[in-house]
N, C-alpha and C. Protein backbone atom coordinates (compact mmCIF):
# COMPACT_ATOMS: atom_id res chain seq x y z
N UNK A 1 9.37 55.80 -7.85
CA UNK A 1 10.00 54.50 -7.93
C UNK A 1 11.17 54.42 -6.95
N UNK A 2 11.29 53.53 -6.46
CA UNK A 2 12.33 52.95 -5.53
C UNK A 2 13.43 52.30 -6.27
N UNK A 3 14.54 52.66 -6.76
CA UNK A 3 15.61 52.02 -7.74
C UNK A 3 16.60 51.34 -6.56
N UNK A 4 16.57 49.66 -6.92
CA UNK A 4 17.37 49.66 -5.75
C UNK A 4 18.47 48.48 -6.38
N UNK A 5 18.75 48.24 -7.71
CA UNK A 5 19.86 48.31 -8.30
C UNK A 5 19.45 47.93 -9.65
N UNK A 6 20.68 48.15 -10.08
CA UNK A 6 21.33 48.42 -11.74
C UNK A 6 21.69 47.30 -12.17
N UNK A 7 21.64 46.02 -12.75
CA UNK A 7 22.56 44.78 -12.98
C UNK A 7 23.04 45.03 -14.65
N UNK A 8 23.82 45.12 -14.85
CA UNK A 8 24.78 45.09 -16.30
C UNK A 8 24.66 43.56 -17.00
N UNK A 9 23.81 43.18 -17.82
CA UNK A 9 23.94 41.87 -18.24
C UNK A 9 24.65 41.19 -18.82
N UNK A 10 25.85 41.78 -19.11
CA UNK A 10 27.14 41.13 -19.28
C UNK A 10 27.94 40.61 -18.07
N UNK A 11 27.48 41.24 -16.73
CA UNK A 11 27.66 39.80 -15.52
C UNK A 11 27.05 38.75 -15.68
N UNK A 12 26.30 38.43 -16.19
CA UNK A 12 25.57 36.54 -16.08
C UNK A 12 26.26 35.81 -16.93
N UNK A 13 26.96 35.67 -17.26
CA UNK A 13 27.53 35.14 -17.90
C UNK A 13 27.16 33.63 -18.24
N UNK A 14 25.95 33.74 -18.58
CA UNK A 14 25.02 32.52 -19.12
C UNK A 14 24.70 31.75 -17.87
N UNK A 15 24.83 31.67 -16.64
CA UNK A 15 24.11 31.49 -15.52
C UNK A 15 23.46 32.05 -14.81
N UNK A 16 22.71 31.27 -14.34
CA UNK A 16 21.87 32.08 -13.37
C UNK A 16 22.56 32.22 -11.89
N UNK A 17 22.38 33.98 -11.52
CA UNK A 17 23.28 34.36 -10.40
C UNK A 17 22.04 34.81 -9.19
N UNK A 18 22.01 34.22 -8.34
CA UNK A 18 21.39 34.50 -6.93
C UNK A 18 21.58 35.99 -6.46
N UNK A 19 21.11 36.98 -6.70
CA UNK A 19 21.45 38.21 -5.85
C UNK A 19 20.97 38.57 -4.29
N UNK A 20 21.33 38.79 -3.54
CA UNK A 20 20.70 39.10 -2.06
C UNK A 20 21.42 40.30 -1.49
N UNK A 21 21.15 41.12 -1.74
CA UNK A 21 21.44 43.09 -1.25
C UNK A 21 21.25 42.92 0.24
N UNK A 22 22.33 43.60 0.75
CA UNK A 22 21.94 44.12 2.08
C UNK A 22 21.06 44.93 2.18
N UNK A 23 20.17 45.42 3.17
CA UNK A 23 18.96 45.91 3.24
C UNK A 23 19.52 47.18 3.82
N UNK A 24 19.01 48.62 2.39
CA UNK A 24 19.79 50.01 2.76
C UNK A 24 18.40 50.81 3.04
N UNK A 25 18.28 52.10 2.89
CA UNK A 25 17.56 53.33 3.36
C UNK A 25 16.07 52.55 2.64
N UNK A 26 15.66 51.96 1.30
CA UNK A 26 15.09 51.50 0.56
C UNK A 26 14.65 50.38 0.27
N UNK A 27 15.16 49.51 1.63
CA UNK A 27 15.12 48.07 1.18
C UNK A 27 15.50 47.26 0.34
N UNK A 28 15.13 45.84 -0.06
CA UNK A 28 16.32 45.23 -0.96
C UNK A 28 15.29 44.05 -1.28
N UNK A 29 15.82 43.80 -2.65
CA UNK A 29 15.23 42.95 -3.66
C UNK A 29 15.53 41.88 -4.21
N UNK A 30 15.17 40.68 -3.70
CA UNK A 30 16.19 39.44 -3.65
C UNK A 30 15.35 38.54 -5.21
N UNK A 31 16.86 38.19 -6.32
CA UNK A 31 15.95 37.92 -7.38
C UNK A 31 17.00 37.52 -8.23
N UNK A 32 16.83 36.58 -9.41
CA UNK A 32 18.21 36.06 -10.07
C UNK A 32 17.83 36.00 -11.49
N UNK A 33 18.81 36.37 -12.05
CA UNK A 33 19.00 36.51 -13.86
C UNK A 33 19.39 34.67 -14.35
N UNK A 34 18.69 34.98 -15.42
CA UNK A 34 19.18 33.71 -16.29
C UNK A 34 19.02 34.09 -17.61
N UNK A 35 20.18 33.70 -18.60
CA UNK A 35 19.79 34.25 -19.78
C UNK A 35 20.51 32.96 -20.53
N UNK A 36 19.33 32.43 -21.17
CA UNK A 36 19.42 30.97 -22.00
C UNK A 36 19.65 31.40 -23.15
N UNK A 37 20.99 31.40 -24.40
CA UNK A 37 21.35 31.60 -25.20
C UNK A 37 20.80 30.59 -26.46
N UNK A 38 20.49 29.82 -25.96
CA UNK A 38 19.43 28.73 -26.75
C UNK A 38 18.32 29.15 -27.13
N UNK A 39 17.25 29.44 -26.49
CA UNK A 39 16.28 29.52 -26.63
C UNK A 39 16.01 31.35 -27.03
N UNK A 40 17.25 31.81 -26.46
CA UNK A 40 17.12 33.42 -26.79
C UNK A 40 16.56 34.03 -25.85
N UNK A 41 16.60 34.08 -24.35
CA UNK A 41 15.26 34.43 -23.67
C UNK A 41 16.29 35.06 -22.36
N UNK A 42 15.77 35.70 -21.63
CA UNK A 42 16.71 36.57 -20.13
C UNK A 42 15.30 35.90 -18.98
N UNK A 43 15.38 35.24 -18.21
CA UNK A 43 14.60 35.25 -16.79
C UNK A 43 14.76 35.84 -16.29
N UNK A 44 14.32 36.50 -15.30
CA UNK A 44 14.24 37.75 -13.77
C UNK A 44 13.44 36.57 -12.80
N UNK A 45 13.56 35.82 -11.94
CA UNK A 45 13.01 35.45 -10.77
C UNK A 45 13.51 36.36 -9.80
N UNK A 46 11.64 36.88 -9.91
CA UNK A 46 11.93 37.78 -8.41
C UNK A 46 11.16 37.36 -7.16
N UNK A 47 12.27 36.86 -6.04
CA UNK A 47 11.55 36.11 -5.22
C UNK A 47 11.05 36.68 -3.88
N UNK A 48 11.56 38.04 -3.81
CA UNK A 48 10.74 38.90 -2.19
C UNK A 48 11.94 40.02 -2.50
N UNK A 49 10.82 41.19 -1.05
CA UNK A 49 10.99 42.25 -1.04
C UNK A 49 11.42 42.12 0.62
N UNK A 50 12.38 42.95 1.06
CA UNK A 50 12.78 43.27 2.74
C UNK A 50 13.23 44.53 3.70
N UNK A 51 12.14 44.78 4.20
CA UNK A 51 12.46 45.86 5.12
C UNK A 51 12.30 46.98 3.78
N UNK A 52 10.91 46.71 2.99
CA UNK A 52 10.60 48.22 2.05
C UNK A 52 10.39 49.27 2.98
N UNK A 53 10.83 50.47 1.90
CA UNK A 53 10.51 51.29 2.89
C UNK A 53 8.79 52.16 2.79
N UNK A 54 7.93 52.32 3.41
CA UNK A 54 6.81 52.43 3.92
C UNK A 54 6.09 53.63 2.65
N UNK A 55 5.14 53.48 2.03
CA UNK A 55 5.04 54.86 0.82
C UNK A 55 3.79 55.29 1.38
N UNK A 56 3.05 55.01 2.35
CA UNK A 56 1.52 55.67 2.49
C UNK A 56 1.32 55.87 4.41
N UNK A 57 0.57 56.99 4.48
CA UNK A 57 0.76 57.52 5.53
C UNK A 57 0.40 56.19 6.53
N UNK A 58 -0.60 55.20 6.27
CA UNK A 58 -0.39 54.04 7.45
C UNK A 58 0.85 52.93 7.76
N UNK A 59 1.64 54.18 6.89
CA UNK A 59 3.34 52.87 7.17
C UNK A 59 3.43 51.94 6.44
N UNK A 60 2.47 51.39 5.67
CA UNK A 60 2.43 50.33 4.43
C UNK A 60 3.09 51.03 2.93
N UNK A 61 2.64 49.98 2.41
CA UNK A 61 3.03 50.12 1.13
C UNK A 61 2.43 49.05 0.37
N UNK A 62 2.13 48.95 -1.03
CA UNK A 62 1.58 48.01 -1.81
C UNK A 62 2.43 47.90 -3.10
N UNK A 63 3.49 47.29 -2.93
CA UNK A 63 4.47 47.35 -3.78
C UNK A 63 4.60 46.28 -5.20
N UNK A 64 4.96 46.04 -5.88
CA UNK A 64 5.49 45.90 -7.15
C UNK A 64 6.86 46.11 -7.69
N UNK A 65 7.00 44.79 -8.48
CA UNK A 65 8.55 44.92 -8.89
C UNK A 65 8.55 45.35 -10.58
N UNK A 66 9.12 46.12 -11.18
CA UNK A 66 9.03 46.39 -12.40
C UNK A 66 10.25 46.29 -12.83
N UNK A 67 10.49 45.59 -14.30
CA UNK A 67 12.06 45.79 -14.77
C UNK A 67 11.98 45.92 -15.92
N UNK A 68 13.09 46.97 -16.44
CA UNK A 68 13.17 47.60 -17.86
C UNK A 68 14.26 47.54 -18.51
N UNK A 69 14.38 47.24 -19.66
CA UNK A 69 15.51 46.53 -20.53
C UNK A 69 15.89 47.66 -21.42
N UNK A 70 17.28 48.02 -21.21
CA UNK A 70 17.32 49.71 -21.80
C UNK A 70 19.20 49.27 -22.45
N UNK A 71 18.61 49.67 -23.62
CA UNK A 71 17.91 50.63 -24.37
C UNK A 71 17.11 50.09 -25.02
N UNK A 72 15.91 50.84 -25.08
CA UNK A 72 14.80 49.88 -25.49
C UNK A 72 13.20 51.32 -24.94
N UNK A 73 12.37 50.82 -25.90
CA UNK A 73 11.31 52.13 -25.46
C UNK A 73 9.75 51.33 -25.79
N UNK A 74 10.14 50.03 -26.17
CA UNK A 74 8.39 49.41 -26.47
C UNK A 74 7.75 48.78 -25.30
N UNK A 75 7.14 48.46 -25.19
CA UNK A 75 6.44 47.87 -24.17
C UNK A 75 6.70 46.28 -23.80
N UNK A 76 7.57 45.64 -24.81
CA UNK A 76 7.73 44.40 -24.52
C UNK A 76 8.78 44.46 -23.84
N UNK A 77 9.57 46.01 -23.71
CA UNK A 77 11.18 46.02 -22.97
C UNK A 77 10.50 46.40 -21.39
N UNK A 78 9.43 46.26 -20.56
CA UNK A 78 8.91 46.89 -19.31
C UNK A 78 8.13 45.14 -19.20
N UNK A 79 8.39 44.74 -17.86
CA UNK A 79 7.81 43.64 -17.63
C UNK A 79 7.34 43.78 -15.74
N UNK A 80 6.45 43.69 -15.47
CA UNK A 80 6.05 44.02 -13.66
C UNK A 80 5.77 42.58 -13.43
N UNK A 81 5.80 42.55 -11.74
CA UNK A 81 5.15 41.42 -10.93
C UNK A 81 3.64 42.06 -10.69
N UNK A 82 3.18 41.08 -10.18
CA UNK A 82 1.61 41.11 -9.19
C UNK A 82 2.02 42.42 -8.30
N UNK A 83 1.37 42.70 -7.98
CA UNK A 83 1.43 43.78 -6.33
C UNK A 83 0.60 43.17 -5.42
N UNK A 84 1.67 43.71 -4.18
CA UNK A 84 1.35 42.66 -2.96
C UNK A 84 0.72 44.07 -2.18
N UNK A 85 -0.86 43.85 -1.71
CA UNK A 85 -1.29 44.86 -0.62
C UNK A 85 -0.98 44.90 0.67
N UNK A 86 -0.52 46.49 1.25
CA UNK A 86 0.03 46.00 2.40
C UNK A 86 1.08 45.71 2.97
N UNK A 87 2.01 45.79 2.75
CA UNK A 87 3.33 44.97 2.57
C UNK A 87 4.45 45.23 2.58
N UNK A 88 5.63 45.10 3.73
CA UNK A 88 6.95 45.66 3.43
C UNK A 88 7.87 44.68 3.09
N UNK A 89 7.47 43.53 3.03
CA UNK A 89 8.61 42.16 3.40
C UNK A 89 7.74 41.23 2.25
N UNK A 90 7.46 41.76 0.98
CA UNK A 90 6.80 40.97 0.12
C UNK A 90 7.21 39.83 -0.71
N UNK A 91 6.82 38.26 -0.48
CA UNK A 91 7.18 37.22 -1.13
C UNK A 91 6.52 37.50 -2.58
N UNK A 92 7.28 37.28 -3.81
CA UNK A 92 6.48 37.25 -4.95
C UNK A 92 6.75 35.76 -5.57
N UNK A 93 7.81 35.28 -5.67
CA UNK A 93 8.15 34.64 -6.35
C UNK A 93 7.48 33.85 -7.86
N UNK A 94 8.15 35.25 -8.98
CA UNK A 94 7.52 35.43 -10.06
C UNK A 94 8.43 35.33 -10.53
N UNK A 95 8.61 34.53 -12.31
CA UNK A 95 9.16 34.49 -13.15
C UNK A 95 8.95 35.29 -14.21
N UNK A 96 9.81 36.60 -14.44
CA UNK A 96 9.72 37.55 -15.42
C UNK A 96 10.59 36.48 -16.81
N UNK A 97 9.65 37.47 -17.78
CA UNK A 97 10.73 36.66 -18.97
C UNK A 97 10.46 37.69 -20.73
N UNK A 98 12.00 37.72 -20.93
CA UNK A 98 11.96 38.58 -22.33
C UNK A 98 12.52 38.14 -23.28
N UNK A 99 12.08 37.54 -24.60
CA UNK A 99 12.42 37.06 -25.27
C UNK A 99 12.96 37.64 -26.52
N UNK A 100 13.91 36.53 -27.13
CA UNK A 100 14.28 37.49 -28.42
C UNK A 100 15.85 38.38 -27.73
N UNK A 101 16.29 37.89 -26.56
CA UNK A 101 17.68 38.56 -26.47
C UNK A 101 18.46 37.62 -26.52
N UNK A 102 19.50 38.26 -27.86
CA UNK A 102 20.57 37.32 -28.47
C UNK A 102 21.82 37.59 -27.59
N UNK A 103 23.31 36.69 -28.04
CA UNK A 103 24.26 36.83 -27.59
C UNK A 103 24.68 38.13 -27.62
N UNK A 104 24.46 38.84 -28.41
CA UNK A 104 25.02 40.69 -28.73
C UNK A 104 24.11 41.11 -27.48
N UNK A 105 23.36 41.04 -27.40
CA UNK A 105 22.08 41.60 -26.40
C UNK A 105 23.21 41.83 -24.96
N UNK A 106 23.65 41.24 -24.79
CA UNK A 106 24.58 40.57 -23.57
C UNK A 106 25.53 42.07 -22.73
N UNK A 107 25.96 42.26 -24.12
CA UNK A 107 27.04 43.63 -23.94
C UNK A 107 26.12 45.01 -24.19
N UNK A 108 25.48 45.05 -24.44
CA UNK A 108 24.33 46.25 -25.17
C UNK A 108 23.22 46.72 -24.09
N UNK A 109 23.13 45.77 -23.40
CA UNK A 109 21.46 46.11 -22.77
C UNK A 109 21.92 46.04 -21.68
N UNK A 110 20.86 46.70 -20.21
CA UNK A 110 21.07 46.41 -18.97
C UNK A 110 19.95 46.57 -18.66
N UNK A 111 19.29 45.77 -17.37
CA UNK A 111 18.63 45.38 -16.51
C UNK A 111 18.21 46.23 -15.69
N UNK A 112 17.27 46.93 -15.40
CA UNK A 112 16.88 47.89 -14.03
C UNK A 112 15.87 47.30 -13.58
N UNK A 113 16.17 46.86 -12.43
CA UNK A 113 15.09 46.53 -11.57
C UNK A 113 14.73 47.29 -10.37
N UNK A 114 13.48 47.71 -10.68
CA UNK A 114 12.69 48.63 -9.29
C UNK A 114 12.12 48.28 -8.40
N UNK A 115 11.79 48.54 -7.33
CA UNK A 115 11.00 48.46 -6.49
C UNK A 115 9.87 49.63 -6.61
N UNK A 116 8.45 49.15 -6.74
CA UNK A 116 7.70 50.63 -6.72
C UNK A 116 6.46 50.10 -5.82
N UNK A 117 6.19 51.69 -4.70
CA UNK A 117 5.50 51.44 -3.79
C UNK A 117 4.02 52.19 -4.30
N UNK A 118 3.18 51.47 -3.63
CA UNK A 118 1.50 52.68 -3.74
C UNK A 118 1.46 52.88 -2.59
């Protein structure tokens, strides 16, 4: 897995925040949190991948975004995108979504979002 950041969900502070990483050894993962206290629910729009870095000997990669809601160990806390074949500069623009996280959820849980190559 390609970990190419950590978000603490007690930054969103009930908006949705635009992230855009400078592009390091690993590339960078452009994608924004929303967590609707109404409805109880966290969004992940993850909208592309840039300058991945290459996982198979023809310099490609067929990557996927995966994010895991920790602490937490069931399967409804692990949510992935599509995988794009081929691909270092991958558009996904996918709406992840986990429901059932309350206001406490906020201070308790954090966000890992990966990058993972085939």
């Amino acid at each position: 897995d390609q970990v190419l950041d950590i978000i603490a969900l007690e930054e969103i502070n009930y908006q949705e925040e635009e992230t855009d990483f400078d592009t390091g050894e690993l590339g960078a993962i452009k994608f924004s949190l929303q967590h609707d206290p109404i409805e109880k629910m966290l969004n992940i729009k993850v909208f592309s991948g840039h300058k991945l870095k290459p996982m198979d000997v023809g310099g490609t990669s067929d990557p996927y975004v995966k994010c895991t809601l920790i602490p937490g160990h069931s399967k409804a806390t692990k949510l992935k995108t599509s995988r794009k074949e081929c691909d270092l500069n991958p558009v996904f623009n996918e709406k992840l979504t986990y429901h059932g996280i309350f206001d406490s959820d906020i201070n308790t849980k954090t966000s890992k979002i990966s990058c993972v190559g085939l």
